[in-house]
PDB file of N, CA and C in Angstrom:
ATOM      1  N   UNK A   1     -24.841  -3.176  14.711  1.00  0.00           N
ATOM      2  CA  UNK A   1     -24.887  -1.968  13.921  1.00  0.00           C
ATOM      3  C   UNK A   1     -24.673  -0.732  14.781  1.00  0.00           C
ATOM      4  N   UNK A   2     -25.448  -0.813  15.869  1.00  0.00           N
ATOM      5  CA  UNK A   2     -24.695   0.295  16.805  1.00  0.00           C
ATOM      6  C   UNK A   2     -24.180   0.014  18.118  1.00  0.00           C
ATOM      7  N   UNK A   3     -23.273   0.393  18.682  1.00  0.00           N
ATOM      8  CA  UNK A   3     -21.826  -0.319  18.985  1.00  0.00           C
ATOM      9  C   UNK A   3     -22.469  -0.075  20.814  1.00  0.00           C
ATOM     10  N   UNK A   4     -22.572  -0.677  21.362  1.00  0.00           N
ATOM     11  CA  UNK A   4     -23.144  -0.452  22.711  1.00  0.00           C
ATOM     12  C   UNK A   4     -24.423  -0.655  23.420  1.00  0.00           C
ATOM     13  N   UNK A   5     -25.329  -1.106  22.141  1.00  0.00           N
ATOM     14  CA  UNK A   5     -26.916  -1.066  22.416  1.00  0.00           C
ATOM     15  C   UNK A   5     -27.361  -2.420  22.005  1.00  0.00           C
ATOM     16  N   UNK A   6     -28.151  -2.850  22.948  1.00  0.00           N
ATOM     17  CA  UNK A   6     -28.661  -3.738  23.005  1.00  0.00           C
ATOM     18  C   UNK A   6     -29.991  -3.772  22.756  1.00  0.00           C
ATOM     19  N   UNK A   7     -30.608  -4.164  21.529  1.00  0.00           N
ATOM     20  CA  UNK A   7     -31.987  -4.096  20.783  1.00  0.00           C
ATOM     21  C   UNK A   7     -32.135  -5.473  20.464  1.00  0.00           C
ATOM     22  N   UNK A   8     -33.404  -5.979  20.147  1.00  0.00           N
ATOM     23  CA  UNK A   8     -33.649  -6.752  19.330  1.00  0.00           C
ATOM     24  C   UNK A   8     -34.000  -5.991  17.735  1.00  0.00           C
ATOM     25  N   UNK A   9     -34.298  -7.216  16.963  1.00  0.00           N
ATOM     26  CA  UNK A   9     -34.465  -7.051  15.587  1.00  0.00           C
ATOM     27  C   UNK A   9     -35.862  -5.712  15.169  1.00  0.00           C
ATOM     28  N   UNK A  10     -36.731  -6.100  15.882  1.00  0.00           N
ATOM     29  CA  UNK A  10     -37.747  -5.104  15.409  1.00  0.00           C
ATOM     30  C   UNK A  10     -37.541  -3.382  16.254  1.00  0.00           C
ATOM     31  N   UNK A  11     -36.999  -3.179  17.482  1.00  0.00           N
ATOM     32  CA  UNK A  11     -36.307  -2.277  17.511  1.00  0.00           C
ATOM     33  C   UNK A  11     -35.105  -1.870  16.889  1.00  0.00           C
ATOM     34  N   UNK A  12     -34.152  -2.303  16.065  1.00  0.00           N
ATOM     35  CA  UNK A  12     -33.694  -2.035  14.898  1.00  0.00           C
ATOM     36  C   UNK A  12     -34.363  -1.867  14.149  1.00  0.00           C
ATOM     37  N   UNK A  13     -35.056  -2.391  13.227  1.00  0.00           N
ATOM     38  CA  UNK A  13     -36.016  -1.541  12.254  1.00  0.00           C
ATOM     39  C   UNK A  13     -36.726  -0.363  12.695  1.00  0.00           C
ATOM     40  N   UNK A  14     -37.374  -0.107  13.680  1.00  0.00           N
ATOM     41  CA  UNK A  14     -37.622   0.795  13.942  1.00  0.00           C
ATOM     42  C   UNK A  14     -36.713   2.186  14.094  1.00  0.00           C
ATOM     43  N   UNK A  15     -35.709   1.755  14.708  1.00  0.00           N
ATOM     44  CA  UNK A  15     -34.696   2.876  14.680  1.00  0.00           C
ATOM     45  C   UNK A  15     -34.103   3.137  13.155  1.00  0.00           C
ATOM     46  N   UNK A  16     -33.818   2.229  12.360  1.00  0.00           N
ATOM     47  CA  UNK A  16     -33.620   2.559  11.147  1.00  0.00           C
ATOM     48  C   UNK A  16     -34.436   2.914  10.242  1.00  0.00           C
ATOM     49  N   UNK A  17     -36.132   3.246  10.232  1.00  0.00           N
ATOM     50  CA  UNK A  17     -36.860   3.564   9.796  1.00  0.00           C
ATOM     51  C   UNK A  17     -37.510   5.109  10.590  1.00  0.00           C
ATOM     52  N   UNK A  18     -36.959   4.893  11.759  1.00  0.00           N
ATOM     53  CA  UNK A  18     -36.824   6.676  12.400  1.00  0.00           C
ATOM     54  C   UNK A  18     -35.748   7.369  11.278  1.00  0.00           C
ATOM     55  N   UNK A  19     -34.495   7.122  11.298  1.00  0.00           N
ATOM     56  CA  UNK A  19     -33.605   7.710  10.535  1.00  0.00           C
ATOM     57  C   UNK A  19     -33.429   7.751   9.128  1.00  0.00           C
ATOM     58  N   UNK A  20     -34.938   7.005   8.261  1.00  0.00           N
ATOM     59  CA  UNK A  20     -34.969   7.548   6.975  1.00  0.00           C
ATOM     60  C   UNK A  20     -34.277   5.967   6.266  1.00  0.00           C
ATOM     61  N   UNK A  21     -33.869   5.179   7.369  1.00  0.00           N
ATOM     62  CA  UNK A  21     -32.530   4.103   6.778  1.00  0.00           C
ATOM     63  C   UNK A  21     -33.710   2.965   6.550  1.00  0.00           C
ATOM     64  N   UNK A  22     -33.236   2.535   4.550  1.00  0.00           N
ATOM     65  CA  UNK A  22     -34.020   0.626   4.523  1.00  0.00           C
ATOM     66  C   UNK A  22     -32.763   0.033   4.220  1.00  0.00           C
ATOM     67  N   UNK A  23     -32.820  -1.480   4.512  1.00  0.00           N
ATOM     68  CA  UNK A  23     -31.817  -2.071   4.205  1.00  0.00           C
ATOM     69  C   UNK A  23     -32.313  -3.601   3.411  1.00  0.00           C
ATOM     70  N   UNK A  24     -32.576  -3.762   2.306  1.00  0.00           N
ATOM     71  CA  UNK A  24     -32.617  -4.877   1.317  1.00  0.00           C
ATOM     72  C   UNK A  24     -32.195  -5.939   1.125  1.00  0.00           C
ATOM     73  N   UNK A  25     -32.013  -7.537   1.270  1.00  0.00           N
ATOM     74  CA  UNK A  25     -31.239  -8.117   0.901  1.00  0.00           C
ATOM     75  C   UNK A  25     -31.535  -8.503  -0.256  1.00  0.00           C
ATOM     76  N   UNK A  26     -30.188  -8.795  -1.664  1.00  0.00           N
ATOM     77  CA  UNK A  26     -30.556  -9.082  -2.793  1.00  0.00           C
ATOM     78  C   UNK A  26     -30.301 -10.569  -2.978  1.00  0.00           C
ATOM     79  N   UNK A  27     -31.483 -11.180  -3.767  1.00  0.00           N
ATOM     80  CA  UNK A  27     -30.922 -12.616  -4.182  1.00  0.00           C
ATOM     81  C   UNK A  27     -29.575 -12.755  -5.075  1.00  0.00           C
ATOM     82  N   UNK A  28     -28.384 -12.042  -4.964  1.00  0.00           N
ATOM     83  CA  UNK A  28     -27.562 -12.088  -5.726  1.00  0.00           C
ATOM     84  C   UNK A  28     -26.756 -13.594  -6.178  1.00  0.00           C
ATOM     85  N   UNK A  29     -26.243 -13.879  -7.373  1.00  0.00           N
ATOM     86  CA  UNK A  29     -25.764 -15.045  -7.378  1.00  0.00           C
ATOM     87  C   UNK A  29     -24.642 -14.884  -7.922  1.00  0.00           C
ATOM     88  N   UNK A  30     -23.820 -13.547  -8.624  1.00  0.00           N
ATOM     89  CA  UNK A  30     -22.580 -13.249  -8.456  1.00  0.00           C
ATOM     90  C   UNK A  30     -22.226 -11.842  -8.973  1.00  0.00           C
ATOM     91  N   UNK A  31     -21.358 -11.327  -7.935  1.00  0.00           N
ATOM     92  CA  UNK A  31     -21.241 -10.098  -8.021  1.00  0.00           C
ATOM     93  C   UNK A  31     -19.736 -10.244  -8.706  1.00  0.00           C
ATOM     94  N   UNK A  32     -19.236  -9.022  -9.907  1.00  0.00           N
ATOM     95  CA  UNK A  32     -17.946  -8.946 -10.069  1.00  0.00           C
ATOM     96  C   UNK A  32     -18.064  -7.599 -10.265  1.00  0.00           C
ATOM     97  N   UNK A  33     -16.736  -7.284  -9.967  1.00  0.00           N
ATOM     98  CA  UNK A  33     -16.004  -5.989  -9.582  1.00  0.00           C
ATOM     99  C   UNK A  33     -14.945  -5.432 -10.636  1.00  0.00           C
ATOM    100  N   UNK A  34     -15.143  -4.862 -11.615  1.00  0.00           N
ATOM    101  CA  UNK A  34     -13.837  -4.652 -12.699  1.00  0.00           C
ATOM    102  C   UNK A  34     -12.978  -3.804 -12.328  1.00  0.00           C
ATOM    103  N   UNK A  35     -11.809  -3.788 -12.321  1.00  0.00           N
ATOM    104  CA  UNK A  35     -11.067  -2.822 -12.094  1.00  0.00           C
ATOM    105  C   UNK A  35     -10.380  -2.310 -13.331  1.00  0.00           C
ATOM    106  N   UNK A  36      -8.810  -1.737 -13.765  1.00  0.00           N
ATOM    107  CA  UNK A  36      -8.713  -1.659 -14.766  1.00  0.00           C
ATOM    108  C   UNK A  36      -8.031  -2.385 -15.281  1.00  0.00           C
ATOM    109  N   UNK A  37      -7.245  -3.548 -14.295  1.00  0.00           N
ATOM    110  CA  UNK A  37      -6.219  -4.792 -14.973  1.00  0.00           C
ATOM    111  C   UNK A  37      -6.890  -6.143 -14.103  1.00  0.00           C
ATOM    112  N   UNK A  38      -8.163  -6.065 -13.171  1.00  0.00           N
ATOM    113  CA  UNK A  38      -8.412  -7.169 -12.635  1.00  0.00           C
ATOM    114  C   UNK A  38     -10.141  -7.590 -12.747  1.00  0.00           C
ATOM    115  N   UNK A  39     -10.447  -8.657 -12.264  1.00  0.00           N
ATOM    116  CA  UNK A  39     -12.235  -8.780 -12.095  1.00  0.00           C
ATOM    117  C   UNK A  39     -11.907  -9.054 -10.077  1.00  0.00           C
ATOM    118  N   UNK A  40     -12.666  -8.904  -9.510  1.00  0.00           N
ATOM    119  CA  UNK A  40     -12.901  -9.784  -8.591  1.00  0.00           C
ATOM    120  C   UNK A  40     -14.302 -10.668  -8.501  1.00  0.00           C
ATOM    121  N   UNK A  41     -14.178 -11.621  -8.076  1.00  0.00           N
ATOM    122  CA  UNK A  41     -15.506 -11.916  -8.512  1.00  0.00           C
ATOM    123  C   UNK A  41     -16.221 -13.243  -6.933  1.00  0.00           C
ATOM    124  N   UNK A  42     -17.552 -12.442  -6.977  1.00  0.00           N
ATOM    125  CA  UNK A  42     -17.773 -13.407  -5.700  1.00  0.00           C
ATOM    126  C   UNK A  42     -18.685 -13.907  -6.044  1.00  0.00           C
ATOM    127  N   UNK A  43     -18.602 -15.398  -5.976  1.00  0.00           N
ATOM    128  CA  UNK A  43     -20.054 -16.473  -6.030  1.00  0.00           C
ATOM    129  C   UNK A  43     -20.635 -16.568  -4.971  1.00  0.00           C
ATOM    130  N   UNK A  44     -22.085 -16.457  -4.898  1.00  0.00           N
ATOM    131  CA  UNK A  44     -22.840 -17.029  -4.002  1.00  0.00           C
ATOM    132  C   UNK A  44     -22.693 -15.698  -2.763  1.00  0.00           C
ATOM    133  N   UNK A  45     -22.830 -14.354  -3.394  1.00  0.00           N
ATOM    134  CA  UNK A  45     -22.317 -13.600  -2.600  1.00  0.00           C
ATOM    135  C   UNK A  45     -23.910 -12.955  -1.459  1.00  0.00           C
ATOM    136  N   UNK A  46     -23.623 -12.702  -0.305  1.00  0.00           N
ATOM    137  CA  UNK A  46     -24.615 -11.779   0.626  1.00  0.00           C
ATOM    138  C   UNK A  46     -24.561 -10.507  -0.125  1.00  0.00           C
ATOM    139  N   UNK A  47     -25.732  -9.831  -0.322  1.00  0.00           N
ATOM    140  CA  UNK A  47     -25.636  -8.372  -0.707  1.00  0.00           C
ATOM    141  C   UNK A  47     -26.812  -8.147  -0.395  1.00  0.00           C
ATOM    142  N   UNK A  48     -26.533  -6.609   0.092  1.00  0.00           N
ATOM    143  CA  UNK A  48     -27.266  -5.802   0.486  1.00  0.00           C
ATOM    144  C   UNK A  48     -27.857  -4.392   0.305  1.00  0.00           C
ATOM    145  N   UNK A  49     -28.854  -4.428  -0.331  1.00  0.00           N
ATOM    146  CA  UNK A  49     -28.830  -2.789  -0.680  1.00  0.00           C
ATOM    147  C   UNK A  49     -29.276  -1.718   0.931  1.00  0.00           C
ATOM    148  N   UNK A  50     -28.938  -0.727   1.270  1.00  0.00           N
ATOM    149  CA  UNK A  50     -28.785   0.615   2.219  1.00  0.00           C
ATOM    150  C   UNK A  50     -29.225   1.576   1.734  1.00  0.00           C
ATOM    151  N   UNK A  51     -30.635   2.113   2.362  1.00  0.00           N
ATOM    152  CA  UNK A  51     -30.760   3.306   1.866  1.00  0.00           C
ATOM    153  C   UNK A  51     -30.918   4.253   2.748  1.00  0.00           C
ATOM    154  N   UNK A  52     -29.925   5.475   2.337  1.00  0.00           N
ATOM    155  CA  UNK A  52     -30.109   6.032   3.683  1.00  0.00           C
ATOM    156  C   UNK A  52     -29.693   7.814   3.212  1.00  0.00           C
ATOM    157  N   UNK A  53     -30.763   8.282   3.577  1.00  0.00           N
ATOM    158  CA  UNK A  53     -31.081  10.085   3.294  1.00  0.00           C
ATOM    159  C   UNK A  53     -30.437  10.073   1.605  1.00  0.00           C
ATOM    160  N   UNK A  54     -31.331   9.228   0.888  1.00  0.00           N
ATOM    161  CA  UNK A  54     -31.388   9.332  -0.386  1.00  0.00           C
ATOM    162  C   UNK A  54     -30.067   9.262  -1.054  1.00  0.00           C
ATOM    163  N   UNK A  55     -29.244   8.587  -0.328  1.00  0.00           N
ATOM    164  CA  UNK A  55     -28.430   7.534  -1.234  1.00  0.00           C
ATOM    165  C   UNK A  55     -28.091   5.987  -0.977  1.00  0.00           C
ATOM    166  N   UNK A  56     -28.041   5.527  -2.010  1.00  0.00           N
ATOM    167  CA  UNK A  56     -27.945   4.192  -2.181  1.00  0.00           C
ATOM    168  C   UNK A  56     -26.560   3.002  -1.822  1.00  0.00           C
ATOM    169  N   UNK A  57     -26.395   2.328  -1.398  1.00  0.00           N
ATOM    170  CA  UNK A  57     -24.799   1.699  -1.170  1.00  0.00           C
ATOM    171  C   UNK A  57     -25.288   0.210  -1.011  1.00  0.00           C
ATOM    172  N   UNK A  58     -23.863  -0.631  -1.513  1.00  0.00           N
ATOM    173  CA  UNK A  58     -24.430  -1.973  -1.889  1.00  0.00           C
ATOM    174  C   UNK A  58     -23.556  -2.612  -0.936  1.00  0.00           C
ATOM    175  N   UNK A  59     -23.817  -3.577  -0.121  1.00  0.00           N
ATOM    176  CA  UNK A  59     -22.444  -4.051   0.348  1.00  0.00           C
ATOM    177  C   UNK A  59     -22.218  -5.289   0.435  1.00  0.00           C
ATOM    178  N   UNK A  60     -21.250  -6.008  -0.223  1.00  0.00           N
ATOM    179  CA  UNK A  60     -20.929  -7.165  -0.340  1.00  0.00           C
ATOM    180  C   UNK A  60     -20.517  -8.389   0.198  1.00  0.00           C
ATOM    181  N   UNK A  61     -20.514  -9.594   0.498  1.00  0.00           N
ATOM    182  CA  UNK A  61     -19.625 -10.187   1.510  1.00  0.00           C
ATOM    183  C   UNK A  61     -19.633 -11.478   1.178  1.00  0.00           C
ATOM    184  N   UNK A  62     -18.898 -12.169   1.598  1.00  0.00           N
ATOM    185  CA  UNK A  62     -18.344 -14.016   1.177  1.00  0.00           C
ATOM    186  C   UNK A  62     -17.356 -14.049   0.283  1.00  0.00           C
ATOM    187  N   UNK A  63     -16.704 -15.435  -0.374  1.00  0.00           N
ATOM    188  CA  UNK A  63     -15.668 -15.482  -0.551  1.00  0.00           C
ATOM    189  C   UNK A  63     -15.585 -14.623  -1.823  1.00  0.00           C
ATOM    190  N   UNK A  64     -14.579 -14.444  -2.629  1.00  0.00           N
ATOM    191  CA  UNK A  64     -14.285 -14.210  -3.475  1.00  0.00           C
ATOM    192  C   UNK A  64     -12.865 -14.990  -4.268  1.00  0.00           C
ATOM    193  N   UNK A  65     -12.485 -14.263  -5.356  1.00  0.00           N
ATOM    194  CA  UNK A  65     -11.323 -14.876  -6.638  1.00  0.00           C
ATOM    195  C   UNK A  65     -10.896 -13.830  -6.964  1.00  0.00           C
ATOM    196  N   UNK A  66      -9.353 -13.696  -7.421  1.00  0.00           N
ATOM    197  CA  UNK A  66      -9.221 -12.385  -8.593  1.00  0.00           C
ATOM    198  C   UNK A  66      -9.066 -13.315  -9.804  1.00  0.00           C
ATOM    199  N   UNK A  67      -9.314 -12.243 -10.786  1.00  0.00           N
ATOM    200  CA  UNK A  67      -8.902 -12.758 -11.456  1.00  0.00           C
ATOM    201  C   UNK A  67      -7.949 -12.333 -12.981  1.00  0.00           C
ATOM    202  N   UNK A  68      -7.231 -12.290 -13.926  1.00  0.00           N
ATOM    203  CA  UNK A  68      -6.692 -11.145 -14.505  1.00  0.00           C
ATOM    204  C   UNK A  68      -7.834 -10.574 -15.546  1.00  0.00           C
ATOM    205  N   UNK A  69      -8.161  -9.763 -15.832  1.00  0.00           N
ATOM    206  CA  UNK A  69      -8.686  -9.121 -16.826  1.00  0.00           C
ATOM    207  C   UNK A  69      -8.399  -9.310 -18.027  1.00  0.00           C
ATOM    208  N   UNK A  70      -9.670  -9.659 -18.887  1.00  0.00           N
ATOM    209  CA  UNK A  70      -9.309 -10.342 -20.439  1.00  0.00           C
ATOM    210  C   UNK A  70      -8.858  -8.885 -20.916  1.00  0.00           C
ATOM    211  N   UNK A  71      -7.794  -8.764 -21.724  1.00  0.00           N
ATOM    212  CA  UNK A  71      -7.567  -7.468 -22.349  1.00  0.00           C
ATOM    213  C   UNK A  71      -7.904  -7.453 -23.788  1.00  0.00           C
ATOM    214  N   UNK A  72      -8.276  -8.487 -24.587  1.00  0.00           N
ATOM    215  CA  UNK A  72      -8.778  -8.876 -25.455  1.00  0.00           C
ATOM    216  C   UNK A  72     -10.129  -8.288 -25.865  1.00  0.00           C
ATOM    217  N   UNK A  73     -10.472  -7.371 -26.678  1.00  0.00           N
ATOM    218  CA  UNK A  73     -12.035  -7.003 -26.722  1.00  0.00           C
ATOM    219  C   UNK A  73     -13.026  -8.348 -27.325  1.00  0.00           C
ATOM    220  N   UNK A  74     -14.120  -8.302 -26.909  1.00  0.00           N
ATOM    221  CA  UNK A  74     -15.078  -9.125 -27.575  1.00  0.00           C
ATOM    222  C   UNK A  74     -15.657  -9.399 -29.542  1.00  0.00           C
ATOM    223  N   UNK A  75     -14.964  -9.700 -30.095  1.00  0.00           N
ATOM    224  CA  UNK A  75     -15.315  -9.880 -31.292  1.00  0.00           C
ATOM    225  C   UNK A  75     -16.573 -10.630 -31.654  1.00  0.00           C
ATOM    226  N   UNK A  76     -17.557 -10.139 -32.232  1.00  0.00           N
ATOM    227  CA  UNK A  76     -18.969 -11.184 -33.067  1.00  0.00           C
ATOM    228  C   UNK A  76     -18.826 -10.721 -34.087  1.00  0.00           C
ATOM    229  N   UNK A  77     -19.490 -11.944 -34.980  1.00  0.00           N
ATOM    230  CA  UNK A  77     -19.286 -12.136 -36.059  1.00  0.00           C
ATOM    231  C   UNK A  77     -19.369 -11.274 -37.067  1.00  0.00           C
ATOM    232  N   UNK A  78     -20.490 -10.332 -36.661  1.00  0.00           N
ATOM    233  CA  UNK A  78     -21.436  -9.163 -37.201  1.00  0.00           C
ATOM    234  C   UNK A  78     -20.169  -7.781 -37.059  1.00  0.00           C
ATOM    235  N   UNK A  79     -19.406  -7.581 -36.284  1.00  0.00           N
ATOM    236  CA  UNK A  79     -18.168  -7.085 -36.069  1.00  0.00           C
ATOM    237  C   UNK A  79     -17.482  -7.596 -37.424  1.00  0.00           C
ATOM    238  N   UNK A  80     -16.966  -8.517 -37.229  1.00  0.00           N
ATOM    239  CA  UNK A  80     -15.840  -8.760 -38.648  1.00  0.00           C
ATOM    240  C   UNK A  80     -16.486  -9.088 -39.766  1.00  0.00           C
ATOM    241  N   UNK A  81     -17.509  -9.338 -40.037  1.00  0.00           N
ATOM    242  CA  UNK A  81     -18.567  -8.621 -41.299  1.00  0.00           C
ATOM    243  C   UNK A  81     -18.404  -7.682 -41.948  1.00  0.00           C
ATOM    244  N   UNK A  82     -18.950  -6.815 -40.913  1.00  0.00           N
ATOM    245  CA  UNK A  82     -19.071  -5.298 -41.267  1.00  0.00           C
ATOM    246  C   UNK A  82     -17.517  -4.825 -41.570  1.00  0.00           C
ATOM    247  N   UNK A  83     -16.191  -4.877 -40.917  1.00  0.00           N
ATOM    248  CA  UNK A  83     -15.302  -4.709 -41.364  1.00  0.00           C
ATOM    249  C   UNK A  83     -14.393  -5.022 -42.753  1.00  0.00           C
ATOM    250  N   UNK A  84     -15.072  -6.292 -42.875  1.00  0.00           N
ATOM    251  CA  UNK A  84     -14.797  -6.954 -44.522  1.00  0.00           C
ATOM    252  C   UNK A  84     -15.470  -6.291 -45.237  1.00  0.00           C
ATOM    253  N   UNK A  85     -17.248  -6.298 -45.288  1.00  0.00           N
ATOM    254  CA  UNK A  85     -17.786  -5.609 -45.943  1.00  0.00           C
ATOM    255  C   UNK A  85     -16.814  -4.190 -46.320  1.00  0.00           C
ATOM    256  N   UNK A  86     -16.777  -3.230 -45.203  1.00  0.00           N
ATOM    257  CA  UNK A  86     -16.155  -1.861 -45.469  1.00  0.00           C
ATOM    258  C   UNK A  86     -15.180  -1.516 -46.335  1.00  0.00           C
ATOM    259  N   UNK A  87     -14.588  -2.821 -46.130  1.00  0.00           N
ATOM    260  CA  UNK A  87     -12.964  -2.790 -46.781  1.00  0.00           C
ATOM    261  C   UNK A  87     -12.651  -3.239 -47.502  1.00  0.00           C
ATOM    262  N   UNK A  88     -12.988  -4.756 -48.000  1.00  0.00           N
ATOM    263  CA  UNK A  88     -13.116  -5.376 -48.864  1.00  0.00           C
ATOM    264  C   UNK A  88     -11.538  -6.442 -48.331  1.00  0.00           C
ATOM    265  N   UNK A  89     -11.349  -6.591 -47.088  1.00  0.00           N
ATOM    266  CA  UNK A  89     -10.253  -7.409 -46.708  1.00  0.00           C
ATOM    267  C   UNK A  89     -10.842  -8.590 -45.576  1.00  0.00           C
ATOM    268  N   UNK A  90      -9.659  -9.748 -46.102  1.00  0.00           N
ATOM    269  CA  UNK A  90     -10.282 -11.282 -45.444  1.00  0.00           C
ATOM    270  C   UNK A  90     -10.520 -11.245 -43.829  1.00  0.00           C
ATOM    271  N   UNK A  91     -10.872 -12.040 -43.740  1.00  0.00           N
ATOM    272  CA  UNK A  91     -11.292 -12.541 -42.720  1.00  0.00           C
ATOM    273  C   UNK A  91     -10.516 -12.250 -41.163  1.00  0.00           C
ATOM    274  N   UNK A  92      -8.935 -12.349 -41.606  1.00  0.00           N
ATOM    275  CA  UNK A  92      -8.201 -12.532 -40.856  1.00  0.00           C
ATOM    276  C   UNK A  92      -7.830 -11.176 -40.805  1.00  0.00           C
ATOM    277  N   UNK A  93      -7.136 -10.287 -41.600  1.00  0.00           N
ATOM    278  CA  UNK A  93      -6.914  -9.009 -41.583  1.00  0.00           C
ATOM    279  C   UNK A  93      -8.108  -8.038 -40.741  1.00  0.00           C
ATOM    280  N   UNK A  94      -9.293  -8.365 -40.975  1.00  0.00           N
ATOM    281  CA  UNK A  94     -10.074  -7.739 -39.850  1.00  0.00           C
ATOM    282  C   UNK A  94     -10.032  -8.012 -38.856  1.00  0.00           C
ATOM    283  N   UNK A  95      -9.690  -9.428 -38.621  1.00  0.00           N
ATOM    284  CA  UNK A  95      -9.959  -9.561 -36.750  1.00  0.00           C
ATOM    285  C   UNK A  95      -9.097  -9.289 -36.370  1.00  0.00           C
ATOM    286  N   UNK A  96      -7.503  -8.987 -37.216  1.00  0.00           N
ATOM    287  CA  UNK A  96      -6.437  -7.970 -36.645  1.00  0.00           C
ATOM    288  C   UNK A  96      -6.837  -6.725 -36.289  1.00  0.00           C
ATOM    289  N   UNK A  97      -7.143  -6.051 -36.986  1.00  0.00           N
ATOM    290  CA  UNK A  97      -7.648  -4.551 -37.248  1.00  0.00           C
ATOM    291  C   UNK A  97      -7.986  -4.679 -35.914  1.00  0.00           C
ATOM    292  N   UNK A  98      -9.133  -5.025 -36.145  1.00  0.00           N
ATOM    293  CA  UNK A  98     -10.172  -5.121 -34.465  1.00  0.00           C
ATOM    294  C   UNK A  98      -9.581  -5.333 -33.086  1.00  0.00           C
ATOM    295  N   UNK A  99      -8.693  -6.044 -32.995  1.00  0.00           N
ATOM    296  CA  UNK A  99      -7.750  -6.394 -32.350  1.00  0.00           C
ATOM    297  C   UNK A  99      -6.824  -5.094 -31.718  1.00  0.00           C
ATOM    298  N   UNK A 100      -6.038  -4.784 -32.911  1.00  0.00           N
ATOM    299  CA  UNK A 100      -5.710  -3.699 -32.852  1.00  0.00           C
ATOM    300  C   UNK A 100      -5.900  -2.201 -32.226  1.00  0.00           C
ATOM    301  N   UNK A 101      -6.996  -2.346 -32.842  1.00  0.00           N
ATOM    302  CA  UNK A 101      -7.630  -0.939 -32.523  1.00  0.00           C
ATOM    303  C   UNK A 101      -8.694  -0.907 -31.127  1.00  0.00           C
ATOM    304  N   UNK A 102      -8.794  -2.383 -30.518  1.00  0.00           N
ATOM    305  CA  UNK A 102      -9.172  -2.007 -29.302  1.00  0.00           C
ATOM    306  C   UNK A 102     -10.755  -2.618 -29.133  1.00  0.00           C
ATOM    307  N   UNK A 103     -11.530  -2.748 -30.682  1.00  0.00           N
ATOM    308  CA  UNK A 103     -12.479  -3.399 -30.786  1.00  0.00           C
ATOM    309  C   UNK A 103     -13.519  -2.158 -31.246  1.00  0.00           C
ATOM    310  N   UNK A 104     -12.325  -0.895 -31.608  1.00  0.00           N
ATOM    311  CA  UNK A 104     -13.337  -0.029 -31.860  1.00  0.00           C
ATOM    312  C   UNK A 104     -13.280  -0.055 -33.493  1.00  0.00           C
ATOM    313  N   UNK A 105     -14.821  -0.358 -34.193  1.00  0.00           N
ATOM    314  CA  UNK A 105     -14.929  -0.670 -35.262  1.00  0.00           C
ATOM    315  C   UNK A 105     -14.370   0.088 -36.685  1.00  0.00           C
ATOM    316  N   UNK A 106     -14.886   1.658 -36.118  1.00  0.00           N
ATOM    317  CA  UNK A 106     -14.859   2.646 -36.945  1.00  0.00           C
ATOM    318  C   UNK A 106     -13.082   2.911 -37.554  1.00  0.00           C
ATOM    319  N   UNK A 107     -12.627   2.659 -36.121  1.00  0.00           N
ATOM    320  CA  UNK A 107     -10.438   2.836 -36.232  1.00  0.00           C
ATOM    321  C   UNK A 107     -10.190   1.760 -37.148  1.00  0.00           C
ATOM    322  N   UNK A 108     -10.896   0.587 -36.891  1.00  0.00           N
ATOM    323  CA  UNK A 108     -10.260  -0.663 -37.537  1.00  0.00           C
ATOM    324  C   UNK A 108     -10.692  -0.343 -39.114  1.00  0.00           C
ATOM    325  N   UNK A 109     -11.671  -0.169 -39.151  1.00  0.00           N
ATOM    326  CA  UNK A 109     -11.966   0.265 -41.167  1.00  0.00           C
ATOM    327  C   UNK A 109     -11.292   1.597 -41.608  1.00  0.00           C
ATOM    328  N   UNK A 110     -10.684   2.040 -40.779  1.00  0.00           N
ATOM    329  CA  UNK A 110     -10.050   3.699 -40.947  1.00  0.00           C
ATOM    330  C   UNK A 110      -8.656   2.674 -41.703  1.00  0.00           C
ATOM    331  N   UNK A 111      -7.913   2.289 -40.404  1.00  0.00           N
ATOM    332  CA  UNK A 111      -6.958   1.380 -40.585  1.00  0.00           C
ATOM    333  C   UNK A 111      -6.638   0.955 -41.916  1.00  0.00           C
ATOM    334  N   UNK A 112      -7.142  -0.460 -42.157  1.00  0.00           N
ATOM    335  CA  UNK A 112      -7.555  -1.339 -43.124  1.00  0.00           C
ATOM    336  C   UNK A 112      -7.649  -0.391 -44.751  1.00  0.00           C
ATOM    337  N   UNK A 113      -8.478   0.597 -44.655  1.00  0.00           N
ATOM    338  CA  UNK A 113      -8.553   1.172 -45.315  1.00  0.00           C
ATOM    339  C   UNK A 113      -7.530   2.255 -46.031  1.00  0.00           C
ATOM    340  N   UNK A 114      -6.610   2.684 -45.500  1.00  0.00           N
ATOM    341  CA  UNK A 114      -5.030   3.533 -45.784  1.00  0.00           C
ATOM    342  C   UNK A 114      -4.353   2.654 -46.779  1.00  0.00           C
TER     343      UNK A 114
END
């Protein structure tokens, strides 16, 4: 951690507890990363929380995957319900709508509804 010095472990803590610095390890068991067209995603990952003059930083490490990003929004059931209900259209015409519009409910019964 610092590039020239030779400490053991409890003189590191000490020096990082002079400078205000904790450092955490989390039991993490998988971290993913969204971007806006990808996931990355690491199993079984080291992480670490850093705290240092009152901000926080996480840092990650081991293997990872990409992977593509579902662009598909999440549909439940209670979703295309409520859209039939609104509209009074089947089954299938809503989970277009929904589809459509991104998964935002309110556009899809706007939609449907014209």
């Amino acid at each position: 951690m610092f590039p020239g010095m030779n400490v053991n472990s409890s003189q590191m803590k000490q020096a990082m507890k002079k400078m205000g610095m904790s450092q955490e390890e989390l039991d993490a068991e998988k971290v993913i990363i969204v971007t806006a067209d990808k996931e990355i995603v690491f199993e079984r990952p080291s992480v670490s929380r850093v705290k240092l003059m009152g901000q926080e930083t996480f840092q990650v490490a081991g293997e990872y995957s990409e992977r593509a990003k579902d662009t598909l929004p999440e549909i439940t059931a209670a979703d295309i319900e409520t859209v039939m209900q609104q509209t009074g259209k089947d089954r299938e015409e809503a989970i277009s709508a929904i589809h459509e519009s991104n998964g935002d409910l309110a556009e899809a019964i706007m939609k449907l509804s014209e």
